[in-house]
N, C-alpha and C. Protein backbone atom coordinates (compact mmCIF):
# COMPACT_ATOMS: atom_id res chain seq x y z
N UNK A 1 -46.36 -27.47 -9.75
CA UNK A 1 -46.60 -26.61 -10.88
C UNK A 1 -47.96 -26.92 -11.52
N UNK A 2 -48.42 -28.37 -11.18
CA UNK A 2 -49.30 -28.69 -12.33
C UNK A 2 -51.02 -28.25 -11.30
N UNK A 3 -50.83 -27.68 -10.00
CA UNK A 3 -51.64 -27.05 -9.23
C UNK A 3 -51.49 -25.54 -10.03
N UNK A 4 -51.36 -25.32 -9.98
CA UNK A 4 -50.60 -23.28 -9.99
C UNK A 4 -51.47 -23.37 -11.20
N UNK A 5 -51.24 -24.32 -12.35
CA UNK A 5 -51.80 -24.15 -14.04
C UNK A 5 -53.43 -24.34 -13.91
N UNK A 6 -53.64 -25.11 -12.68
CA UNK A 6 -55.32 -25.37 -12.85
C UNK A 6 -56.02 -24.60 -12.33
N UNK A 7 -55.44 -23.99 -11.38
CA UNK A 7 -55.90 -22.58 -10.56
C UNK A 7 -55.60 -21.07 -10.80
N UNK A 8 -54.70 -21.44 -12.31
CA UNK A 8 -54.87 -19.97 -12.77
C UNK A 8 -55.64 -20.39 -13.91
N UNK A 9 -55.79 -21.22 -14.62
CA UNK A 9 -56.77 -21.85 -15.67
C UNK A 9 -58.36 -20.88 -15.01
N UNK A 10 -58.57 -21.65 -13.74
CA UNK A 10 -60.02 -20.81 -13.52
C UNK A 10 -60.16 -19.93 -12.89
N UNK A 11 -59.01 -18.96 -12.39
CA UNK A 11 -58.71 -17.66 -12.70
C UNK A 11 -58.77 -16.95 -13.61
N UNK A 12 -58.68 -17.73 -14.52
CA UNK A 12 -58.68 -16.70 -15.80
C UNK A 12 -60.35 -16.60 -16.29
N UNK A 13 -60.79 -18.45 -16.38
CA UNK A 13 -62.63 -18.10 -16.59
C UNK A 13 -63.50 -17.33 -15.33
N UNK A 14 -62.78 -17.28 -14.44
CA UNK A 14 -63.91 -16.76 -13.48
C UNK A 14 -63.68 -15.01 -13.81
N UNK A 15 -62.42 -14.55 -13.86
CA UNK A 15 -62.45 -13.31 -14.26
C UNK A 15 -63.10 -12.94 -15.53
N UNK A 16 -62.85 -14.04 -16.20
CA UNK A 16 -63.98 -13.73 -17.52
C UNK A 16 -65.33 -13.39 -17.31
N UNK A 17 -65.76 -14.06 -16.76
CA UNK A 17 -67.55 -14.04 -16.22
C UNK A 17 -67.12 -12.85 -15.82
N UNK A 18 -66.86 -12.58 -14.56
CA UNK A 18 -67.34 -11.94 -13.48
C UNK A 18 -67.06 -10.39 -14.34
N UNK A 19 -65.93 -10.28 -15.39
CA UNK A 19 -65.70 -8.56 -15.89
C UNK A 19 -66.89 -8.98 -17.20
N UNK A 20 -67.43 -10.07 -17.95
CA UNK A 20 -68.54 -9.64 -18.80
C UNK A 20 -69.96 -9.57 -18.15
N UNK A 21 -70.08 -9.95 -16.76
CA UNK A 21 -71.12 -9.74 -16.06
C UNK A 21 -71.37 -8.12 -15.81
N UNK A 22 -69.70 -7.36 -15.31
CA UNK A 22 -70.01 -6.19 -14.94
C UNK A 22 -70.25 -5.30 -16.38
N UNK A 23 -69.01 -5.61 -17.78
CA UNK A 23 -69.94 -4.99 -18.14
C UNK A 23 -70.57 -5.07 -18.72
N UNK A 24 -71.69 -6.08 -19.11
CA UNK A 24 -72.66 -5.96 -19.44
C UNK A 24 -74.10 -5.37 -18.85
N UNK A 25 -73.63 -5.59 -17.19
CA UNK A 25 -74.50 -4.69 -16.16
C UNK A 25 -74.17 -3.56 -16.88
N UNK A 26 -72.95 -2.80 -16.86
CA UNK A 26 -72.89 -1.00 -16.83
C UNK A 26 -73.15 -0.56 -18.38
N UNK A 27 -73.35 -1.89 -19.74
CA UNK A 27 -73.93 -1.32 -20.96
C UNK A 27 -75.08 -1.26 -20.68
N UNK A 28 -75.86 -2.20 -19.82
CA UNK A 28 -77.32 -1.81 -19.98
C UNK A 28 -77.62 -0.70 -19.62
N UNK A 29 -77.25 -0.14 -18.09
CA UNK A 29 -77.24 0.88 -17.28
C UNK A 29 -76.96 1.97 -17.57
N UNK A 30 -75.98 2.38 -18.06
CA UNK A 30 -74.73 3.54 -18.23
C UNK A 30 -75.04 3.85 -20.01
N UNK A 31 -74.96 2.83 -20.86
CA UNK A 31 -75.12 2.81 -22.12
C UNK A 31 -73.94 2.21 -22.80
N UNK A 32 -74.10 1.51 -24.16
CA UNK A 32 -73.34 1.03 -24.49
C UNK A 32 -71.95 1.62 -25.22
N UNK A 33 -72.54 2.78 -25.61
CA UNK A 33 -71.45 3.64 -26.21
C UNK A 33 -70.66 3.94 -25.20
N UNK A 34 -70.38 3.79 -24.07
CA UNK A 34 -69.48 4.43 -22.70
C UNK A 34 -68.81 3.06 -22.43
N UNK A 35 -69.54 1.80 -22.60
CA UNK A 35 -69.12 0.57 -21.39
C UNK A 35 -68.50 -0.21 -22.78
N UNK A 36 -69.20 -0.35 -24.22
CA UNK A 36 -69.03 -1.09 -24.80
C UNK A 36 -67.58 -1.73 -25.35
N UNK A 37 -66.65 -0.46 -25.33
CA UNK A 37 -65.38 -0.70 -25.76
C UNK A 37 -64.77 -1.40 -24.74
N UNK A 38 -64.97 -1.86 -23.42
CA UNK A 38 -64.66 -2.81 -22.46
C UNK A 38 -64.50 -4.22 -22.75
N UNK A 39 -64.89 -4.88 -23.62
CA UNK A 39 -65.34 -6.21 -24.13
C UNK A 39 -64.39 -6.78 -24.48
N UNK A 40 -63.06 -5.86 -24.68
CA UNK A 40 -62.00 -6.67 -25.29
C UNK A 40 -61.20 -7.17 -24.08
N UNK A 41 -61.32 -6.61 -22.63
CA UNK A 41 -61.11 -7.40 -21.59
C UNK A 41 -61.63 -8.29 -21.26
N UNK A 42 -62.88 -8.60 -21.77
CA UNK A 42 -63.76 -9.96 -21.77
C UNK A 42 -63.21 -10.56 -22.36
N UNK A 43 -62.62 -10.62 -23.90
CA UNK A 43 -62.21 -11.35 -24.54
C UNK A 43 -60.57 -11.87 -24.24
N UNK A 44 -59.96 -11.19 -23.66
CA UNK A 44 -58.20 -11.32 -23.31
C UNK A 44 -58.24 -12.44 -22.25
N UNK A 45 -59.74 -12.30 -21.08
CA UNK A 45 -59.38 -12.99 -20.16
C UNK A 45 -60.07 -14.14 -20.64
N UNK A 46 -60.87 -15.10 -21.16
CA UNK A 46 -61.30 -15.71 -21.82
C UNK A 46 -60.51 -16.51 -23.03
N UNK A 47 -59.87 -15.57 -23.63
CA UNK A 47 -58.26 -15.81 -24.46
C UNK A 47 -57.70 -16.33 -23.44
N UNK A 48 -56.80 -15.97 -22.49
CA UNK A 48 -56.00 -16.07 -21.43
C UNK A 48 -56.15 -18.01 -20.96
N UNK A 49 -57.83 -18.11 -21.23
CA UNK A 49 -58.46 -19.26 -20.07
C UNK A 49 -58.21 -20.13 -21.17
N UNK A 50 -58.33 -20.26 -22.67
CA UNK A 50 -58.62 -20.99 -23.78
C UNK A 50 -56.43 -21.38 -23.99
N UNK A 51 -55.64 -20.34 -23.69
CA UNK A 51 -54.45 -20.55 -24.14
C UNK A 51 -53.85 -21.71 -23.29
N UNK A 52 -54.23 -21.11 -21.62
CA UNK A 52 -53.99 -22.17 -20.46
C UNK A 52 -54.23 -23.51 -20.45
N UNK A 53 -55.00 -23.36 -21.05
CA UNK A 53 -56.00 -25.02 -21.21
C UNK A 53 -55.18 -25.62 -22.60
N UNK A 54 -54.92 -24.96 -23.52
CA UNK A 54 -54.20 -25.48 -24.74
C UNK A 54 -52.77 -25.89 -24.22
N UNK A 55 -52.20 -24.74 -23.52
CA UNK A 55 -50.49 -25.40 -23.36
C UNK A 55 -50.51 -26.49 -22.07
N UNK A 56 -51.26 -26.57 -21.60
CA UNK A 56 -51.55 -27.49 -20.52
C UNK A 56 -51.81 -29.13 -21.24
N UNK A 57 -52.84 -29.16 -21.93
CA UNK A 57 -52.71 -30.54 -22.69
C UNK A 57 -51.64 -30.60 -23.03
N UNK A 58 -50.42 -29.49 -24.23
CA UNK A 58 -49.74 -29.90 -25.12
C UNK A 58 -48.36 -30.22 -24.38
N UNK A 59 -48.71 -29.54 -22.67
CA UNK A 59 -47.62 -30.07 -21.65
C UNK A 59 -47.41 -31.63 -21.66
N UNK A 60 -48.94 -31.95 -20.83
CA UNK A 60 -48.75 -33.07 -20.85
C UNK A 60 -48.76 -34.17 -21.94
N UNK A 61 -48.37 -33.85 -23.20
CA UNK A 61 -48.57 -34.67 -24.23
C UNK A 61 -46.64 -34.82 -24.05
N UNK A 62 -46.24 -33.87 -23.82
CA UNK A 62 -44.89 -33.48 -23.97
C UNK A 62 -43.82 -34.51 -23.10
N UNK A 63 -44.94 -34.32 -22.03
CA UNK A 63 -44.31 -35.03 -20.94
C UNK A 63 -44.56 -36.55 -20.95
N UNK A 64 -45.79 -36.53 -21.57
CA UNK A 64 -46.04 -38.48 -21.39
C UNK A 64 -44.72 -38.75 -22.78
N UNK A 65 -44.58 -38.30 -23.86
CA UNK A 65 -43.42 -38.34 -24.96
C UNK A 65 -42.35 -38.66 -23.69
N UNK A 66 -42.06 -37.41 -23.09
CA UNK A 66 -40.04 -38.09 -22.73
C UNK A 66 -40.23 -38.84 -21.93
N UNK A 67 -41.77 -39.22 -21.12
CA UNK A 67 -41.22 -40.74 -20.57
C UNK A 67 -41.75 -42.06 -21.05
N UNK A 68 -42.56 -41.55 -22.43
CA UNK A 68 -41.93 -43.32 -22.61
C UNK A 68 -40.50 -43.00 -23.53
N UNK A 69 -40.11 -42.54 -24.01
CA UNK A 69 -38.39 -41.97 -24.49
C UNK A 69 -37.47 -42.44 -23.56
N UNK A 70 -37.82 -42.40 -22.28
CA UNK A 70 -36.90 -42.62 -21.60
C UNK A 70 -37.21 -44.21 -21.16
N UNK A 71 -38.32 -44.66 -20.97
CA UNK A 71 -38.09 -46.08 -20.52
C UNK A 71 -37.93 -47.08 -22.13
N UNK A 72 -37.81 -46.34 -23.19
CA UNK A 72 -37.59 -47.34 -24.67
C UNK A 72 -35.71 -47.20 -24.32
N UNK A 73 -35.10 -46.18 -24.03
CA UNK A 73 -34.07 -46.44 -24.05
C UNK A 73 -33.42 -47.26 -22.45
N UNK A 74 -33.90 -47.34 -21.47
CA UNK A 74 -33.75 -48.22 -20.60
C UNK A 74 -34.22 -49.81 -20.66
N UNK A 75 -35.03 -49.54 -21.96
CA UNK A 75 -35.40 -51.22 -22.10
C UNK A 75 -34.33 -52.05 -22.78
């Protein structure tokens, strides 16, 4: 599982780049009034990359907790 979280982690930044690359290509190109309202998919996937990365530490904070929990009560 703890593969799957790091490889959708930069799934999520690489889709970030790669959809504010395009549109920022098609505002220059096309114009911004047509491409501009796009940005909030820049921002979701970028959101997306920032949330992954947050529940991922607060996993493993979670997880180092129940095991020392578990070796205080085996001691």
């Amino acid at each position: 599982m703890n593969s799957y979280n790091k490889i959708m982690k930069y799934f999520w930044f690489g889709l970030g780049v790669v959809l504010f690359c395009i549109v920022t290509f098609n505002c220059i190109t096309q114009g911004f009034s047509r491409w501009g309202s796009y940005y909030w998919m820049v921002g979701l996937a970028f959101t997306m990359f920032f949330m992954k990365q947050w529940m991922m530490k607060r996993f493993e904070k979670h997880a180092t907790y129940l095991k020392e929990k578990e070796n205080s009560k085996t001691a």
